[in-house]
PDB file of N, CA and C in Angstrom:
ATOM      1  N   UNK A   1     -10.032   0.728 -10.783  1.00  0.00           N
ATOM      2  CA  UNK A   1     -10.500   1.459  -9.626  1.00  0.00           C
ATOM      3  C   UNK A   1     -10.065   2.922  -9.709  1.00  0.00           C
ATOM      4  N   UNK A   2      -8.742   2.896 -10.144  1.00  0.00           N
ATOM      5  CA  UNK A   2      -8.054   4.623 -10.225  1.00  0.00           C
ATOM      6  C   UNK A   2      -8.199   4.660 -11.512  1.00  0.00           C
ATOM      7  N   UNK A   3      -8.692   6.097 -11.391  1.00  0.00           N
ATOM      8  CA  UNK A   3      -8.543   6.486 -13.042  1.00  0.00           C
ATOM      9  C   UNK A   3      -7.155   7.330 -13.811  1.00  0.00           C
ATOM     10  N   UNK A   4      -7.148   7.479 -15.202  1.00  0.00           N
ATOM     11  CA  UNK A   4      -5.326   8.188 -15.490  1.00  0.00           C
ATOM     12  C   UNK A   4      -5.791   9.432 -14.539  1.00  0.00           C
ATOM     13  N   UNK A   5      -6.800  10.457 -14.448  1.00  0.00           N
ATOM     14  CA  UNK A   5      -6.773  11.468 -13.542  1.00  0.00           C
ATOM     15  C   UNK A   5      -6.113  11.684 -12.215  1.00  0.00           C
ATOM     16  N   UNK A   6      -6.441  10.335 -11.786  1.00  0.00           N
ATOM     17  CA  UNK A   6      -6.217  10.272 -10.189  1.00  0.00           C
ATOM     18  C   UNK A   6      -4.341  10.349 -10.023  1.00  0.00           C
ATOM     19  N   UNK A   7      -4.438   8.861 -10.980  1.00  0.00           N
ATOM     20  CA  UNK A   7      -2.459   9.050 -11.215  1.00  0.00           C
ATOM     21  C   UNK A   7      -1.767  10.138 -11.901  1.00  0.00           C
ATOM     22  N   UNK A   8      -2.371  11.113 -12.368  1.00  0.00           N
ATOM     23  CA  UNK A   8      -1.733  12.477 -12.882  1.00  0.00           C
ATOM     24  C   UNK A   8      -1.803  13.591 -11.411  1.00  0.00           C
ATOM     25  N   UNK A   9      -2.921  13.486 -10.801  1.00  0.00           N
ATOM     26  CA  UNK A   9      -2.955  14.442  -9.701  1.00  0.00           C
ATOM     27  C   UNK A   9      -2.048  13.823  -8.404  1.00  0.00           C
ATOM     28  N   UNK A  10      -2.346  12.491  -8.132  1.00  0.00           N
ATOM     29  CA  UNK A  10      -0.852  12.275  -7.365  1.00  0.00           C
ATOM     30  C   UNK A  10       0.424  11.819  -7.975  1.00  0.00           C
ATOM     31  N   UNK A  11       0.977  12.174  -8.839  1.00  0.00           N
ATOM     32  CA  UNK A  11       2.352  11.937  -8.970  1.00  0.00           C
ATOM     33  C   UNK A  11       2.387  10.505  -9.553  1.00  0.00           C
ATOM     34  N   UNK A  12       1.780  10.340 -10.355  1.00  0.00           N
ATOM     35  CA  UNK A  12       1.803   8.817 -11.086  1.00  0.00           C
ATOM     36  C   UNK A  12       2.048   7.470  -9.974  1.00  0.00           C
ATOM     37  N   UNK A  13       0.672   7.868  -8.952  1.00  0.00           N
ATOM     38  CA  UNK A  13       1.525   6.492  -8.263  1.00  0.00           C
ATOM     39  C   UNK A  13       1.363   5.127  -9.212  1.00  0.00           C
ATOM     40  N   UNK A  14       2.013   4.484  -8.492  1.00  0.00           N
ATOM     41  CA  UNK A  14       2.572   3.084  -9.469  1.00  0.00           C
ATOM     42  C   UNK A  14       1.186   2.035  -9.537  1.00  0.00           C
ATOM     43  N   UNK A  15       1.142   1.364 -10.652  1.00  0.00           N
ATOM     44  CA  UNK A  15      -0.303   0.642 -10.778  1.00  0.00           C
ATOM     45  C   UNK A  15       0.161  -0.993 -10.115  1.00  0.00           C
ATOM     46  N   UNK A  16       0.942  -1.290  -9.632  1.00  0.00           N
ATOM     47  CA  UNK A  16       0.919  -2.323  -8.691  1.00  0.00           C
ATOM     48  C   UNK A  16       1.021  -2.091  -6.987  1.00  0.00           C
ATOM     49  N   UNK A  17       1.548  -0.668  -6.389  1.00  0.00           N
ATOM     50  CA  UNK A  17       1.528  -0.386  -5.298  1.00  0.00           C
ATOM     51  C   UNK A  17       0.232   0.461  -5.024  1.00  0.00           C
ATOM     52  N   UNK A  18       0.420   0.633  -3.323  1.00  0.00           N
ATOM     53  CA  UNK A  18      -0.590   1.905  -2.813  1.00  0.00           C
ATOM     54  C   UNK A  18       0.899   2.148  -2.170  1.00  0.00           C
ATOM     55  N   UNK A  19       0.777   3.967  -1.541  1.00  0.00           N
ATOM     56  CA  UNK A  19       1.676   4.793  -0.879  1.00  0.00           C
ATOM     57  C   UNK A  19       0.250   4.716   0.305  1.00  0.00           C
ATOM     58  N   UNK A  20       0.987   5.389   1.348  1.00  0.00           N
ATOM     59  CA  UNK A  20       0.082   5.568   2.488  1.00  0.00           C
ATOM     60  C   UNK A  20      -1.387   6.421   2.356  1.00  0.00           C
ATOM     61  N   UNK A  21      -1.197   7.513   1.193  1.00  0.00           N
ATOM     62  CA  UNK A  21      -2.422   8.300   0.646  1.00  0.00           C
ATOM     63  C   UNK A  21      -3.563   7.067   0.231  1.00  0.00           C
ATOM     64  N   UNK A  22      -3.150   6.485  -0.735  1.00  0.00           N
ATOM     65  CA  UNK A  22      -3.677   5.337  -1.092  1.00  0.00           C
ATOM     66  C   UNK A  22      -4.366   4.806   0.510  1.00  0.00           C
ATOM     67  N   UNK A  23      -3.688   4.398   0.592  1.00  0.00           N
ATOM     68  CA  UNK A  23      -4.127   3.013   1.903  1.00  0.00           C
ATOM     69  C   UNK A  23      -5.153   3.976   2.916  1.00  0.00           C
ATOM     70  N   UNK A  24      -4.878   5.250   3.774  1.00  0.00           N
ATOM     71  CA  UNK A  24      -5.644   6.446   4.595  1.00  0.00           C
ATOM     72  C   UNK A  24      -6.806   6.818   3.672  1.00  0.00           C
ATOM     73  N   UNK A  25      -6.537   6.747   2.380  1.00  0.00           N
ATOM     74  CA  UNK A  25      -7.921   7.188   1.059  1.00  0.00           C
ATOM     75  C   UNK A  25      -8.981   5.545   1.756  1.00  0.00           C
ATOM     76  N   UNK A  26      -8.477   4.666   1.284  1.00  0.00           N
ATOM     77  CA  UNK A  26      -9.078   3.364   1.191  1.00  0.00           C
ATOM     78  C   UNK A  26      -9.954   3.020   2.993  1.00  0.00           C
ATOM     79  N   UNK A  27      -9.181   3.235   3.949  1.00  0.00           N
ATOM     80  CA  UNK A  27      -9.339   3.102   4.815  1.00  0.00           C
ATOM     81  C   UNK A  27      -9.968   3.839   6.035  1.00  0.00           C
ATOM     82  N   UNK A  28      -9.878   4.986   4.978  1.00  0.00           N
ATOM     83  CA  UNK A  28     -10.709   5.806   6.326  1.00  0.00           C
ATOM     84  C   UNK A  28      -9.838   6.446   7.331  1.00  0.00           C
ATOM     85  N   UNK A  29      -8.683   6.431   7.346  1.00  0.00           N
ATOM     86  CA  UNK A  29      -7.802   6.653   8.802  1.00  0.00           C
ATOM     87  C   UNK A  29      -6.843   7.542   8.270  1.00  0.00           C
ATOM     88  N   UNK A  30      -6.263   7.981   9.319  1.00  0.00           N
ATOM     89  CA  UNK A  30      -5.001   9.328   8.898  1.00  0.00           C
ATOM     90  C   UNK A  30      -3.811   8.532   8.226  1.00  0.00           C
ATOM     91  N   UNK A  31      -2.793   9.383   7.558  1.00  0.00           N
ATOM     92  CA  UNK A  31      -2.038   9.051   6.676  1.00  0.00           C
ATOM     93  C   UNK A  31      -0.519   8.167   7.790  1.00  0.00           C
ATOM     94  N   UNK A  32      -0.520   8.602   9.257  1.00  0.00           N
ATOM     95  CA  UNK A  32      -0.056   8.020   9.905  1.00  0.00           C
ATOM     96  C   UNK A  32      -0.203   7.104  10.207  1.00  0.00           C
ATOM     97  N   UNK A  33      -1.854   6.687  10.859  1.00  0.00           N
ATOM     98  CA  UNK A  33      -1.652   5.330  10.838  1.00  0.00           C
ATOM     99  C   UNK A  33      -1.965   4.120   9.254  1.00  0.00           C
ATOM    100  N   UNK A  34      -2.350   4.958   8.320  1.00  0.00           N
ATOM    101  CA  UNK A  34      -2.093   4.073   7.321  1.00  0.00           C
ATOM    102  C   UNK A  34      -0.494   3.135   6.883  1.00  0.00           C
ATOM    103  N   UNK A  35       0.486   5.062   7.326  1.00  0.00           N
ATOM    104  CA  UNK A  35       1.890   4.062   7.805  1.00  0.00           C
ATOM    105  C   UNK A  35       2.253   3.079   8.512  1.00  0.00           C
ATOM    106  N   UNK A  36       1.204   2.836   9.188  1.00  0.00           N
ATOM    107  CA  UNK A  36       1.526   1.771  10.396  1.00  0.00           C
ATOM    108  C   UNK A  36       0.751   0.146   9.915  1.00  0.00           C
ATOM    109  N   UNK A  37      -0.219   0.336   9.239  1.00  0.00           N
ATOM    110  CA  UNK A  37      -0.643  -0.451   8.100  1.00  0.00           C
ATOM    111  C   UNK A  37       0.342  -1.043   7.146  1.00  0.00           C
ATOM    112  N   UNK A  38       0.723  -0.415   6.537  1.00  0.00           N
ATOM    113  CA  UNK A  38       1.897  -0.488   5.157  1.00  0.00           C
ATOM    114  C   UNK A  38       3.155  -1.691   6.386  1.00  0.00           C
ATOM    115  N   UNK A  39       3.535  -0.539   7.422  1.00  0.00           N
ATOM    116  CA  UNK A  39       4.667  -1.104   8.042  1.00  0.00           C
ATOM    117  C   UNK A  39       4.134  -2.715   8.363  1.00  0.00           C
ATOM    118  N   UNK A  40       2.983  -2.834   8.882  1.00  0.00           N
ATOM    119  CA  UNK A  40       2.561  -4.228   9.649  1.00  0.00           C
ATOM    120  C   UNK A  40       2.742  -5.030   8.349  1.00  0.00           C
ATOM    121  N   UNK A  41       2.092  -4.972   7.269  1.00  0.00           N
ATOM    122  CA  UNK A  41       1.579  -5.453   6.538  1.00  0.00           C
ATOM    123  C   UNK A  41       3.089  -5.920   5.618  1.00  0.00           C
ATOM    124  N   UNK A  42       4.014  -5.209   5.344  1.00  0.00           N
ATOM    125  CA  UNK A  42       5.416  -5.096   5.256  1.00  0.00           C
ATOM    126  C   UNK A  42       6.038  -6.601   5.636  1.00  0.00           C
ATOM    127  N   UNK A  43       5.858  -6.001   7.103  1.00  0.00           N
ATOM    128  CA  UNK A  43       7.046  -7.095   8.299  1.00  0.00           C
ATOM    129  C   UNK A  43       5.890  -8.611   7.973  1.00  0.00           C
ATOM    130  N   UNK A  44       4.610  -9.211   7.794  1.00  0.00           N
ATOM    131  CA  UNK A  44       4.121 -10.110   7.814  1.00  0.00           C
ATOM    132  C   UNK A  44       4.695 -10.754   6.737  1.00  0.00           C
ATOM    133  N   UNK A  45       4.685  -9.685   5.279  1.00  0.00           N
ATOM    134  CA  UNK A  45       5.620 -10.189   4.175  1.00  0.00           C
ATOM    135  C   UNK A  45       6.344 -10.921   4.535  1.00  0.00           C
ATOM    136  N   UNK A  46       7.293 -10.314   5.210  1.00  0.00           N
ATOM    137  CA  UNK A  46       8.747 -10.679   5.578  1.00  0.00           C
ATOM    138  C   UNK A  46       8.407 -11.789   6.172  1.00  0.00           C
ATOM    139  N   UNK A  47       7.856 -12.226   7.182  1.00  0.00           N
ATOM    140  CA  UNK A  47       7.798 -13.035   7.802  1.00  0.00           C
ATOM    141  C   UNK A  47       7.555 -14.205   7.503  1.00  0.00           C
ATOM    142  N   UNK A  48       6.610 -14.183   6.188  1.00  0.00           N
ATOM    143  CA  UNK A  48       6.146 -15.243   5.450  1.00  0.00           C
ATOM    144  C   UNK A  48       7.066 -15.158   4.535  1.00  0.00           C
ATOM    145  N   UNK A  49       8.429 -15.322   4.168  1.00  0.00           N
ATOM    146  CA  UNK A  49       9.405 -15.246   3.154  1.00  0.00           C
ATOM    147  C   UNK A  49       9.726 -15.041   2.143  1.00  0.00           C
ATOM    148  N   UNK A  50       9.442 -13.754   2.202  1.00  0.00           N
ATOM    149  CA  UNK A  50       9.307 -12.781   1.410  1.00  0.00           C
ATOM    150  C   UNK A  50      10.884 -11.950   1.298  1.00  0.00           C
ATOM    151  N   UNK A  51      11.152 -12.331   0.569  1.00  0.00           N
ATOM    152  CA  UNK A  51      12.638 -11.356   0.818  1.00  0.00           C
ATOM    153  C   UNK A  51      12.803  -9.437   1.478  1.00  0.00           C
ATOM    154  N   UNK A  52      13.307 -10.027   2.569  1.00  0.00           N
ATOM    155  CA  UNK A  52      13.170  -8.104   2.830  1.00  0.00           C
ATOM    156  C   UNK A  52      13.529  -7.268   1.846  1.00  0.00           C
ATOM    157  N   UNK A  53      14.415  -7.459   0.828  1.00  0.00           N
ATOM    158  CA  UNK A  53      14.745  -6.662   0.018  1.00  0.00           C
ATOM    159  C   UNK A  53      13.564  -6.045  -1.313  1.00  0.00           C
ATOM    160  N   UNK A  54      12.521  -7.170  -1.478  1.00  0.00           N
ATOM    161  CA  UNK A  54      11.821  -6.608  -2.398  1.00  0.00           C
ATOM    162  C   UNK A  54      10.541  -5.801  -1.396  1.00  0.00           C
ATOM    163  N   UNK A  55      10.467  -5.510  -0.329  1.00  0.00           N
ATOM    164  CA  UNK A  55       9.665  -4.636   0.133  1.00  0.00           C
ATOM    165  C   UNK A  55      10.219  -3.151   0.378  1.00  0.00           C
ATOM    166  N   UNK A  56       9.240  -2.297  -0.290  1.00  0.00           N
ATOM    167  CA  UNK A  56       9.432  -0.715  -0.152  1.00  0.00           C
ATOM    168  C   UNK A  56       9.002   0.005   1.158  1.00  0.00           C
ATOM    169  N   UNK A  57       9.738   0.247   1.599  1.00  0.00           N
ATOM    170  CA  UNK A  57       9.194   1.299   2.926  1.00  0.00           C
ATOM    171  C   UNK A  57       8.299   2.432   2.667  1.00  0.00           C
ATOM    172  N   UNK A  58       7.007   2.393   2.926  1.00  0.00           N
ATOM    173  CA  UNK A  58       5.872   3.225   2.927  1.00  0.00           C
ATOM    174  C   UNK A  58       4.530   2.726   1.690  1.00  0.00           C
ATOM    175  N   UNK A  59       5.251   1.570   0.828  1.00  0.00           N
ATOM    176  CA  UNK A  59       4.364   1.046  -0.265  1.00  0.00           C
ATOM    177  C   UNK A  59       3.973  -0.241   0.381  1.00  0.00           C
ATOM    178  N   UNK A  60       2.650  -0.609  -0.740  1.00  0.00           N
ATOM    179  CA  UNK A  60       2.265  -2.235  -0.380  1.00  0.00           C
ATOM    180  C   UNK A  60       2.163  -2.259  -1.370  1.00  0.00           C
ATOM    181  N   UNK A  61       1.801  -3.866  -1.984  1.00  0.00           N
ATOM    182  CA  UNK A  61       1.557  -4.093  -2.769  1.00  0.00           C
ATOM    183  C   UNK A  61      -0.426  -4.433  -3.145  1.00  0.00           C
ATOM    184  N   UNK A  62      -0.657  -3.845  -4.360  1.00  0.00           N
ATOM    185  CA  UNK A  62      -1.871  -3.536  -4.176  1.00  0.00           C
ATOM    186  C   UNK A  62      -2.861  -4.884  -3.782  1.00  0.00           C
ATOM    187  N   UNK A  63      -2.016  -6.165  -4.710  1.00  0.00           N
ATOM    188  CA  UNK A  63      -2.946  -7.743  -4.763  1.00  0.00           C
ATOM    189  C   UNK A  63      -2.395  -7.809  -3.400  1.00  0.00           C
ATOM    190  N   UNK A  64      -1.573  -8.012  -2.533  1.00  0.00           N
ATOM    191  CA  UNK A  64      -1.330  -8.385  -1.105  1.00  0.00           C
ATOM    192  C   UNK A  64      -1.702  -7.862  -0.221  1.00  0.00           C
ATOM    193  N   UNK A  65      -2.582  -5.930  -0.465  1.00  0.00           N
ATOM    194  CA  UNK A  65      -3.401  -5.504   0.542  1.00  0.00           C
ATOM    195  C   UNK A  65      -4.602  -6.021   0.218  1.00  0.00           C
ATOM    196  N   UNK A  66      -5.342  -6.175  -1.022  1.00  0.00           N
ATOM    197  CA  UNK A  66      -6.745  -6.787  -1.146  1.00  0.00           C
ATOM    198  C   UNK A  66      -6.486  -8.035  -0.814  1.00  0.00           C
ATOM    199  N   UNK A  67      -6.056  -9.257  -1.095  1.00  0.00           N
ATOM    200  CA  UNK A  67      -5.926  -9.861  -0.410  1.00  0.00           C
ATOM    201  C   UNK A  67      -6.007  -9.982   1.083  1.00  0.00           C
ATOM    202  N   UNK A  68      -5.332  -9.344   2.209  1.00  0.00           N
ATOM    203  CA  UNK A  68      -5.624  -9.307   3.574  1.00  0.00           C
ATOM    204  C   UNK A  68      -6.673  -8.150   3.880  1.00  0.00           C
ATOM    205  N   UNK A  69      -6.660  -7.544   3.399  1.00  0.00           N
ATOM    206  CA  UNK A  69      -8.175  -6.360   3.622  1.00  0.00           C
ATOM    207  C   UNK A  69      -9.801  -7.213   2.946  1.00  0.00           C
ATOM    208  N   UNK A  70      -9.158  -8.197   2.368  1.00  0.00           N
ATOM    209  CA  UNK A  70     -10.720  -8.791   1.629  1.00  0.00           C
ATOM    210  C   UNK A  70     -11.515  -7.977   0.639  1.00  0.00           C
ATOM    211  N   UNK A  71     -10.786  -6.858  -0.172  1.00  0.00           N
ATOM    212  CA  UNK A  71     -11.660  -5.796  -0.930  1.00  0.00           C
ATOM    213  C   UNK A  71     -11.123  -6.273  -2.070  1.00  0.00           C
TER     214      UNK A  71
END
């Protein structure tokens, strides 16, 4: 979907996460509430037992947002 271009112009994001650019790119919505996305999407992890420790504050993981986004 991303090309090496895209990951050279933002800062090599990581090829298993999105950052909030990512997620506000994908979604259509400001980079704030994409944070609020990431965060929800985060705490459900957690909830489903997911160790809090392997979740990053402001990242998702890319198969666990397609997964609940359906894309």
């Amino acid at each position: 979907m991303r090309g090496e271009n895209y990951m050279k112009r933002n800062g090599g994001t990581s090829d298993h996460m999105y950052n909030s650019d990512d997620v506000a790119e994908l979604c259509g919505c400001s980079k704030n509430k994409a944070y609020n996305i990431i965060r929800a999407l985060n705490h459900k992890l957690i909830a489903s037992g997911t160790p809090k420790e392997t979740t990053i504050a402001g990242k998702i993981s890319k198969k666990y947002f397609h997964e609940y986004v359906k894309i």
